[in-house]
PDB file of N, CA and C in Angstrom:
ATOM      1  N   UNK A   1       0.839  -1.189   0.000  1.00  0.00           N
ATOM      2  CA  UNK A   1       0.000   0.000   0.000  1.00  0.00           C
ATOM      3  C   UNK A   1       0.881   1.248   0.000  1.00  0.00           C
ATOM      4  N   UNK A   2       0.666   2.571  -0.287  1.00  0.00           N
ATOM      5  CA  UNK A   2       1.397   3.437  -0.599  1.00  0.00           C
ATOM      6  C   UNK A   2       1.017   4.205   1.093  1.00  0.00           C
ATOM      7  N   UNK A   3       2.440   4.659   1.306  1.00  0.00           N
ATOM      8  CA  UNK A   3       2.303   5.836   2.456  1.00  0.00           C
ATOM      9  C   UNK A   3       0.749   6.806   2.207  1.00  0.00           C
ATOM     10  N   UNK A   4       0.226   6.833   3.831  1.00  0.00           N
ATOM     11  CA  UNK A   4      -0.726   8.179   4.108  1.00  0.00           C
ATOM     12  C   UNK A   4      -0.174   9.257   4.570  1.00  0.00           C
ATOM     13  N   UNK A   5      -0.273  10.260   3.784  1.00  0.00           N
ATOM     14  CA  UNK A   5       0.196  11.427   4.242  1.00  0.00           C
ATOM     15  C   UNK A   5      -1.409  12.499   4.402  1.00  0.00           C
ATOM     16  N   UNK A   6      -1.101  12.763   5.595  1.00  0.00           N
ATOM     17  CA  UNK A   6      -2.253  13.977   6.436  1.00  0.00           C
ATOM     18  C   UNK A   6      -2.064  15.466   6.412  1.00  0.00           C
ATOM     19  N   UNK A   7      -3.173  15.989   5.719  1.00  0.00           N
ATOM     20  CA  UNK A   7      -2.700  17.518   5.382  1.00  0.00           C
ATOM     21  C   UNK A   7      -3.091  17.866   6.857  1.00  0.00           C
ATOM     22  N   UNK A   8      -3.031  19.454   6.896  1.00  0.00           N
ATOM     23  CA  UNK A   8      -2.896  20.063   7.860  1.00  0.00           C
ATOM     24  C   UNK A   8      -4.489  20.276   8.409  1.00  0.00           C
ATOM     25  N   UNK A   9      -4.957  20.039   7.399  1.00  0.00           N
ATOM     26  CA  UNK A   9      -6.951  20.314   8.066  1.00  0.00           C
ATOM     27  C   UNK A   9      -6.745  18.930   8.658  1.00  0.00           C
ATOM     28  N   UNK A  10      -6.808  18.299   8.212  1.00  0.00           N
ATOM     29  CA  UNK A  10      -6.898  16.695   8.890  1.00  0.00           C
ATOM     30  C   UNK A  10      -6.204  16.817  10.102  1.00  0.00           C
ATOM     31  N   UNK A  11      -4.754  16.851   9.891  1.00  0.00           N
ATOM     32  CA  UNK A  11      -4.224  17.210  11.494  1.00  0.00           C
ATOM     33  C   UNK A  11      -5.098  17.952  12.429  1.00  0.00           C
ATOM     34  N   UNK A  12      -5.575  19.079  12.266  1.00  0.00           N
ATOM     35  CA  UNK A  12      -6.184  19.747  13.356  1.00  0.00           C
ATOM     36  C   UNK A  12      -7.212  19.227  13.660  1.00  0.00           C
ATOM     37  N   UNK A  13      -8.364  18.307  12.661  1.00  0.00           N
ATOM     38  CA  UNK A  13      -9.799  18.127  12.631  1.00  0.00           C
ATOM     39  C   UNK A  13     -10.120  17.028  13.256  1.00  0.00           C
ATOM     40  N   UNK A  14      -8.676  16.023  13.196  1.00  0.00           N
ATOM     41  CA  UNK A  14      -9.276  14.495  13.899  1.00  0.00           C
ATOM     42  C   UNK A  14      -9.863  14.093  14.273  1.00  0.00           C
ATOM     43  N   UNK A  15      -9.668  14.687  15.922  1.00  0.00           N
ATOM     44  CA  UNK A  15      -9.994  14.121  16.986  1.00  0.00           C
ATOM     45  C   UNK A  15     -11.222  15.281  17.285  1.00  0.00           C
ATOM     46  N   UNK A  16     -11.442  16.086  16.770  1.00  0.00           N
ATOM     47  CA  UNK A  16     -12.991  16.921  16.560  1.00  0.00           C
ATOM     48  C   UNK A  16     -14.050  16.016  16.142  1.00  0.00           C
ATOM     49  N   UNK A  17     -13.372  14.911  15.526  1.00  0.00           N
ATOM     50  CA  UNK A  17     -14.739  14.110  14.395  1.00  0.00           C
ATOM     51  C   UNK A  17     -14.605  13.063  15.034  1.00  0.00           C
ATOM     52  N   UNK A  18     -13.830  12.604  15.785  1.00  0.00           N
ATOM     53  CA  UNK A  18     -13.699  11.402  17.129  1.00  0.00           C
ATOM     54  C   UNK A  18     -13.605  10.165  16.580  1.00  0.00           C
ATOM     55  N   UNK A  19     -12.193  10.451  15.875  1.00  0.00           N
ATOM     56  CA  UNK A  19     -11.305   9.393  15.195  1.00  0.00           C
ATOM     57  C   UNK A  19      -9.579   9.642  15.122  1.00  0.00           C
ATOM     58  N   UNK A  20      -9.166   9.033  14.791  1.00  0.00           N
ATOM     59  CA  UNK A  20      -7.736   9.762  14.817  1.00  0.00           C
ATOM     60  C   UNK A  20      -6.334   8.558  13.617  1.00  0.00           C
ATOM     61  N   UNK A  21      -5.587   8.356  13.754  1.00  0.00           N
ATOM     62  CA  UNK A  21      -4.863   8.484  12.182  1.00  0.00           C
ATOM     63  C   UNK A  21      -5.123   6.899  12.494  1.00  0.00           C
ATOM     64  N   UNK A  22      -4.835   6.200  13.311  1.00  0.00           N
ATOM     65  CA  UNK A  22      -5.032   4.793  12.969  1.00  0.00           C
ATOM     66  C   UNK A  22      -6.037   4.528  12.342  1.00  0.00           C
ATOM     67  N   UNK A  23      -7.468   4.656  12.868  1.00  0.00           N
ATOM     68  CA  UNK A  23      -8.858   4.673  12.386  1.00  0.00           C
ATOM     69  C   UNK A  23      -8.854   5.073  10.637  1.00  0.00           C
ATOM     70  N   UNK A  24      -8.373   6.190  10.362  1.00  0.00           N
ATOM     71  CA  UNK A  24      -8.133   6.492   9.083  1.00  0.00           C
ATOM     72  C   UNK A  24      -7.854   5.576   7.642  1.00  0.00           C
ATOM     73  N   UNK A  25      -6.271   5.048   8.735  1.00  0.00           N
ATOM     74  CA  UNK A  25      -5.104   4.463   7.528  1.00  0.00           C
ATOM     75  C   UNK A  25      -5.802   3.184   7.645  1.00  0.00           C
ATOM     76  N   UNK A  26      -6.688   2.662   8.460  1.00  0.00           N
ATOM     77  CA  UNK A  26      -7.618   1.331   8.535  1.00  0.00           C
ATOM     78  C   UNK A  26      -8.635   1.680   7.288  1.00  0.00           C
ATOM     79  N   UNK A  27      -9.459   2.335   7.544  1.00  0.00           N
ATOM     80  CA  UNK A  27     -10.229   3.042   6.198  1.00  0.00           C
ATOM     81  C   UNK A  27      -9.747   2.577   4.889  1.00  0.00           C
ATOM     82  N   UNK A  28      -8.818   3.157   4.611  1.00  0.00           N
ATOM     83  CA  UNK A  28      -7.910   3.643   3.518  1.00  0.00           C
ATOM     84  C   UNK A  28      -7.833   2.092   2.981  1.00  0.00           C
ATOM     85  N   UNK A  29      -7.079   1.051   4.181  1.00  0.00           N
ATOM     86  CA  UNK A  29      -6.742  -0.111   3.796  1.00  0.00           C
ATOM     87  C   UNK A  29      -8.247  -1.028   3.933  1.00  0.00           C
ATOM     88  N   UNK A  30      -8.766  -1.416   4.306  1.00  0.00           N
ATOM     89  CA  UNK A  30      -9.999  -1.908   4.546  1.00  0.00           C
ATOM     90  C   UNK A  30     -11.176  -1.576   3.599  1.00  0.00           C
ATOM     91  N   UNK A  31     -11.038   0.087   3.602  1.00  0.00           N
ATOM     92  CA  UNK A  31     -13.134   0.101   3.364  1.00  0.00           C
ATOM     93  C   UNK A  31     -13.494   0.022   1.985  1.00  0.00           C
ATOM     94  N   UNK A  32     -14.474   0.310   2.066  1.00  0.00           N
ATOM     95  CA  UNK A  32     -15.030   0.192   0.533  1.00  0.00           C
ATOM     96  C   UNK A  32     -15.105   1.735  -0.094  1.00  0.00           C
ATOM     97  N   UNK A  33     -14.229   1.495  -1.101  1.00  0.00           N
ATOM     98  CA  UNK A  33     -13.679   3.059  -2.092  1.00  0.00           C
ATOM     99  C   UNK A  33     -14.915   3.285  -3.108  1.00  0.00           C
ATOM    100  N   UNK A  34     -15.217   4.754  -3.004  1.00  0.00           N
ATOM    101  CA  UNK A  34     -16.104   4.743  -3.795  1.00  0.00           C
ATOM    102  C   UNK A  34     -15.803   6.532  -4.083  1.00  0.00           C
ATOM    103  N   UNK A  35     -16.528   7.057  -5.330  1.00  0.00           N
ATOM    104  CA  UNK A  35     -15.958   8.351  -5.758  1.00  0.00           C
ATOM    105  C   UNK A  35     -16.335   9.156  -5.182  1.00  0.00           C
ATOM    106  N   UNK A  36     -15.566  10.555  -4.825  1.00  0.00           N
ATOM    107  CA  UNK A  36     -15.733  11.603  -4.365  1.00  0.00           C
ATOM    108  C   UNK A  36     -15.754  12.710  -5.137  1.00  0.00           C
ATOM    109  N   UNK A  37     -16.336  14.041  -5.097  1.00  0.00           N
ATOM    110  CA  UNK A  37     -15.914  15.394  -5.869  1.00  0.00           C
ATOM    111  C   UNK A  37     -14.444  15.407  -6.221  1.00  0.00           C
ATOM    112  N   UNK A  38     -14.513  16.284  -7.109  1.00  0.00           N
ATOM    113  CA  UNK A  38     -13.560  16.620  -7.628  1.00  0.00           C
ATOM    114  C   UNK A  38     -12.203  15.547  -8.142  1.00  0.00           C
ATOM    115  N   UNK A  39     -12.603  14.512  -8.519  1.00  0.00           N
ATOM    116  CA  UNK A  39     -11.895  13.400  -8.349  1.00  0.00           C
ATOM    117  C   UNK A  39     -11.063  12.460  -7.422  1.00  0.00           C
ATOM    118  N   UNK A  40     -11.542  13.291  -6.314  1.00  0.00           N
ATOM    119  CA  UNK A  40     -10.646  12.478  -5.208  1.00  0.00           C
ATOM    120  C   UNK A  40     -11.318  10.868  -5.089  1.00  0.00           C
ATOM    121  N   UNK A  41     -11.320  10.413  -3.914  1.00  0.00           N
ATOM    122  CA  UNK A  41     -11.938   9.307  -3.772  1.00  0.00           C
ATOM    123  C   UNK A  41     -12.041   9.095  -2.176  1.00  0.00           C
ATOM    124  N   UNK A  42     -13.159   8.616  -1.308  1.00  0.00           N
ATOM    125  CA  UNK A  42     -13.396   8.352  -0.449  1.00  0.00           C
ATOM    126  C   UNK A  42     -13.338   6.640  -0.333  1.00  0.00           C
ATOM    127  N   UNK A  43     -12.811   6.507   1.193  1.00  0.00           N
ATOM    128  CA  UNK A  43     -12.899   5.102   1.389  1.00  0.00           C
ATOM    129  C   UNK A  43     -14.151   4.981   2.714  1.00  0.00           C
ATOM    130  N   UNK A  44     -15.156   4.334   2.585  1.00  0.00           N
ATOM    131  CA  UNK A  44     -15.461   4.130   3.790  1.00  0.00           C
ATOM    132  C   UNK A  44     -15.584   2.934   4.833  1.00  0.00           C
ATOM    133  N   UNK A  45     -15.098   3.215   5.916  1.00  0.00           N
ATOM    134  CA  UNK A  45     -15.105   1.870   6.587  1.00  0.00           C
ATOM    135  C   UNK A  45     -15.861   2.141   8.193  1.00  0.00           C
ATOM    136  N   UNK A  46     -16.786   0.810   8.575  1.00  0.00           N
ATOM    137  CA  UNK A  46     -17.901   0.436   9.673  1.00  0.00           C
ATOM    138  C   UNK A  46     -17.019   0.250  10.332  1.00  0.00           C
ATOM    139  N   UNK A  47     -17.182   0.384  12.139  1.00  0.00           N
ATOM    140  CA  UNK A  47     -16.013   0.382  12.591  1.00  0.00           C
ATOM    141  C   UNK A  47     -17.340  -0.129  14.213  1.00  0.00           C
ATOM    142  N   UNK A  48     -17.076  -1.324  14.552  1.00  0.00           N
ATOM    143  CA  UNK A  48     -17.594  -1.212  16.147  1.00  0.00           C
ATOM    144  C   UNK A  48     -17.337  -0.164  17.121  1.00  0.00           C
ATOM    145  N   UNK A  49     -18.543   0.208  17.460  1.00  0.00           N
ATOM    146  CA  UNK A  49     -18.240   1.742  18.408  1.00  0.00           C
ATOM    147  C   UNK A  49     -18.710   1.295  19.990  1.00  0.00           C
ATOM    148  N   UNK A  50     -20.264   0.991  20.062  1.00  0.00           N
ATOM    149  CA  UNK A  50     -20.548   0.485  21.409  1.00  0.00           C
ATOM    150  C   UNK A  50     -20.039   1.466  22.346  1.00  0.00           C
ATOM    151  N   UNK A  51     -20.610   3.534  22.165  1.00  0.00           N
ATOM    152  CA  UNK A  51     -19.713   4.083  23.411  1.00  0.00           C
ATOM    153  C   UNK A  51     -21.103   5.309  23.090  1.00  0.00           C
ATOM    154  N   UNK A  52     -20.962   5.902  24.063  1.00  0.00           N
ATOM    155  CA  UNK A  52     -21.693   7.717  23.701  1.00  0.00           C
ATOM    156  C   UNK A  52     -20.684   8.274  23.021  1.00  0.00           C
ATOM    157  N   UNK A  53     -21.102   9.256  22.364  1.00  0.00           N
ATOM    158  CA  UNK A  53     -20.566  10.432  21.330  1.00  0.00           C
ATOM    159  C   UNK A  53     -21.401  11.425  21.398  1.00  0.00           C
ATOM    160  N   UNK A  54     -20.540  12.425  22.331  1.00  0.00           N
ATOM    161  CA  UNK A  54     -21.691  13.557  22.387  1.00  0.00           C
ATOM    162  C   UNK A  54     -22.879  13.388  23.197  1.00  0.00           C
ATOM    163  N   UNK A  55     -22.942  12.618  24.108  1.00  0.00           N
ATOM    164  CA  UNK A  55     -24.074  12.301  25.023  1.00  0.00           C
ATOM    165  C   UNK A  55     -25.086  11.363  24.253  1.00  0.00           C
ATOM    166  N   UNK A  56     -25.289  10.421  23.705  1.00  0.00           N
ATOM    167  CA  UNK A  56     -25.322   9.415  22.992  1.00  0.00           C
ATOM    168  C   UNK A  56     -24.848   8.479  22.727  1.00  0.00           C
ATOM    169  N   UNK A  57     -25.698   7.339  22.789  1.00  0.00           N
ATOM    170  CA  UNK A  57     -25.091   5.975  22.912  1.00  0.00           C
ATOM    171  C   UNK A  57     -24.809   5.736  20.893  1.00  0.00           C
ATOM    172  N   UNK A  58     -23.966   5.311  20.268  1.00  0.00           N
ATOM    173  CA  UNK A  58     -23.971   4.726  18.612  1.00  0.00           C
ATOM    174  C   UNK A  58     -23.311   3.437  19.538  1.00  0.00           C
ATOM    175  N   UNK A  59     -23.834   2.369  17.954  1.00  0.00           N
ATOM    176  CA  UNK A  59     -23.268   1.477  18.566  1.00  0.00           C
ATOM    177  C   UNK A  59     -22.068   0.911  16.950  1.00  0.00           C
ATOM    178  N   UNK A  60     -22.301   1.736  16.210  1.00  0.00           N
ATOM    179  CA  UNK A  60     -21.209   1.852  14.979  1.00  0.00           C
ATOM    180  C   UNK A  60     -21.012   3.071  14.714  1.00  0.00           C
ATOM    181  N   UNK A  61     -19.498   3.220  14.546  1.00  0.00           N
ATOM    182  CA  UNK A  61     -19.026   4.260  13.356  1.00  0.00           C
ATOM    183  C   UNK A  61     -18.346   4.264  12.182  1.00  0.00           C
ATOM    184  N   UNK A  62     -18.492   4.935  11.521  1.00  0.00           N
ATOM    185  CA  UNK A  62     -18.307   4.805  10.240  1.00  0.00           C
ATOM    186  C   UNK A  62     -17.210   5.722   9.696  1.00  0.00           C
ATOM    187  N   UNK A  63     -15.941   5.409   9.733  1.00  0.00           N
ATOM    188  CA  UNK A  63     -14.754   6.449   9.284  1.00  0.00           C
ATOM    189  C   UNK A  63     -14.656   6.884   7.716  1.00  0.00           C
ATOM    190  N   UNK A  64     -14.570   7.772   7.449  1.00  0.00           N
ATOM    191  CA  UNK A  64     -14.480   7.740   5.716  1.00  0.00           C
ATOM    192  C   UNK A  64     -13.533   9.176   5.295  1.00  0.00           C
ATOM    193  N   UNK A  65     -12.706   8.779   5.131  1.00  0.00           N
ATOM    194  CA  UNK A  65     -11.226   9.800   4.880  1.00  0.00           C
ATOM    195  C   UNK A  65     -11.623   9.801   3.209  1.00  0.00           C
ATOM    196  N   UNK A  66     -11.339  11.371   2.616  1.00  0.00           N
ATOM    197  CA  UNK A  66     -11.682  11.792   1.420  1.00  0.00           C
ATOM    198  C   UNK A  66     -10.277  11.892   1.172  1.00  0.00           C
ATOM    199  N   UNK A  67      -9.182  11.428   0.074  1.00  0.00           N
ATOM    200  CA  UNK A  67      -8.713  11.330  -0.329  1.00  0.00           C
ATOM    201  C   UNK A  67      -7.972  11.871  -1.810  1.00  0.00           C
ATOM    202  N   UNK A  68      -6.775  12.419  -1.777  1.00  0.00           N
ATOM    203  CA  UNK A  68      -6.316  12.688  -3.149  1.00  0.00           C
ATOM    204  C   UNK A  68      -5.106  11.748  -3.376  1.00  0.00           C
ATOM    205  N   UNK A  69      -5.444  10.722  -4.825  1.00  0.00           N
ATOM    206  CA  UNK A  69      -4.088   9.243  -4.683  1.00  0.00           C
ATOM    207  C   UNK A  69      -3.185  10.395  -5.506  1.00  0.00           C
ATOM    208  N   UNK A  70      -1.949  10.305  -5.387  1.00  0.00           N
ATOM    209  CA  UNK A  70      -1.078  10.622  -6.322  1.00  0.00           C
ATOM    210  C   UNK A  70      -0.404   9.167  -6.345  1.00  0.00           C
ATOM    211  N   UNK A  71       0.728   9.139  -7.453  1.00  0.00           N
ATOM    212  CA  UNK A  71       1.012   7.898  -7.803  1.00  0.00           C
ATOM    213  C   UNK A  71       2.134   7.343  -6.738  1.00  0.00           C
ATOM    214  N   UNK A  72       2.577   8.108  -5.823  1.00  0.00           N
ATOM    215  CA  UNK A  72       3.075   7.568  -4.714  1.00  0.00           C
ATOM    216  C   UNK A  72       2.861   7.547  -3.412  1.00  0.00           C
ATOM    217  N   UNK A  73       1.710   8.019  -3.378  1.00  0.00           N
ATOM    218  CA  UNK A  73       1.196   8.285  -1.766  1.00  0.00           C
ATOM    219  C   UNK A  73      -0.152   8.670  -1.896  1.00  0.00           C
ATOM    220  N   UNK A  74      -1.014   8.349  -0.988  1.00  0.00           N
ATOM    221  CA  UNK A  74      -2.310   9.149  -0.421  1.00  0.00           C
ATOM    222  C   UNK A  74      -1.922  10.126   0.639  1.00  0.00           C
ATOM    223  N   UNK A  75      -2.799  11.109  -0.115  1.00  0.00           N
ATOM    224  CA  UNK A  75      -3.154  12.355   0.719  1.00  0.00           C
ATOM    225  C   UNK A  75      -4.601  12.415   1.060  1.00  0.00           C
ATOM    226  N   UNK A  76      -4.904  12.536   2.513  1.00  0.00           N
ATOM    227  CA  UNK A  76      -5.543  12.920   3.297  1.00  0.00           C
ATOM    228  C   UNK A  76      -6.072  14.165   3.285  1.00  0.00           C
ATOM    229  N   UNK A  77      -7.644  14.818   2.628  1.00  0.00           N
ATOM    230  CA  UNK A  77      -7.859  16.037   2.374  1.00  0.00           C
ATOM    231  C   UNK A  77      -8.566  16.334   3.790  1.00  0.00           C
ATOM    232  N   UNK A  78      -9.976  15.305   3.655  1.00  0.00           N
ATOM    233  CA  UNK A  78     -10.784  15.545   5.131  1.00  0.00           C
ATOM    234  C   UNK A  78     -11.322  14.360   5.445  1.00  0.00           C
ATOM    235  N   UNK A  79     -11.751  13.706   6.777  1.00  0.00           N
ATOM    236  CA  UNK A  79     -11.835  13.143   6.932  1.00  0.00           C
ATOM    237  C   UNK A  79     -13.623  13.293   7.954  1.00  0.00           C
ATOM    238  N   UNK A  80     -14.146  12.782   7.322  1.00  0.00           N
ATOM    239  CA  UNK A  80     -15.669  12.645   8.082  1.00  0.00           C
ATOM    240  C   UNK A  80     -16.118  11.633   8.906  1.00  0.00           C
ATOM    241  N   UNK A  81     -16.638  11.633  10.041  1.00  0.00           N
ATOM    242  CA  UNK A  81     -17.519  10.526  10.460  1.00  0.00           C
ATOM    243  C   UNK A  81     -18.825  10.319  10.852  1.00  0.00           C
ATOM    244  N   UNK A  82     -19.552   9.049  10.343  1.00  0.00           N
ATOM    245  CA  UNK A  82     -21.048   9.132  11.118  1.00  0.00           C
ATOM    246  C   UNK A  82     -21.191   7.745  12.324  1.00  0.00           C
ATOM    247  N   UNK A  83     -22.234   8.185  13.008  1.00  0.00           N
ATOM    248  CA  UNK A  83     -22.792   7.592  13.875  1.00  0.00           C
ATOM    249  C   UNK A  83     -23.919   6.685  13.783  1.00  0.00           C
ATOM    250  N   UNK A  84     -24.107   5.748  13.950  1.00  0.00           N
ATOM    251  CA  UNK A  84     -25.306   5.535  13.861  1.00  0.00           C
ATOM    252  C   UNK A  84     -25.436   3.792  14.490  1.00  0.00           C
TER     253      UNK A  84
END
């Protein structure tokens, strides 16, 4: 698999969206890729949660890092998550 490299929104945004780079580069390697704007590409991957978030019980989350491949590395644009 090619190196993840994390831009600087991602750095700051992580752990705001209550995930962080392992969760990600699991994504990346694991989920199911499917297209994003502007040609990037999103991966998304289900992830056992079983916790509150935000005063709420989920009992899955769902990591999905938006992606730009260049031919030697992924870059990390933003990275979203849902609950549910």
């Amino acid at each position: 698999m090619k190196p993840v490299y994390f831009s600087q929104h991602v750095v700051q945004r992580i752990a705001e969206r209550g995930t962080n780079r392992s969760e990600v580069e699991e994504a990346i390697r694991r989920g199911r890729q499917v297209p994003a704007k502007e040609g990037k590409t999103a991966f998304r991957l289900n992830l056992r949660f079983e916790q509150n978030w935000k005063g709420r019980y989920y009992g899955t989350k769902q990591v999905m890092p938006i992606v730009s491949e260049k031919r030697d590395r992924y870059v990390v644009v933003t990275v979203l998550t849902f609950y549910f």
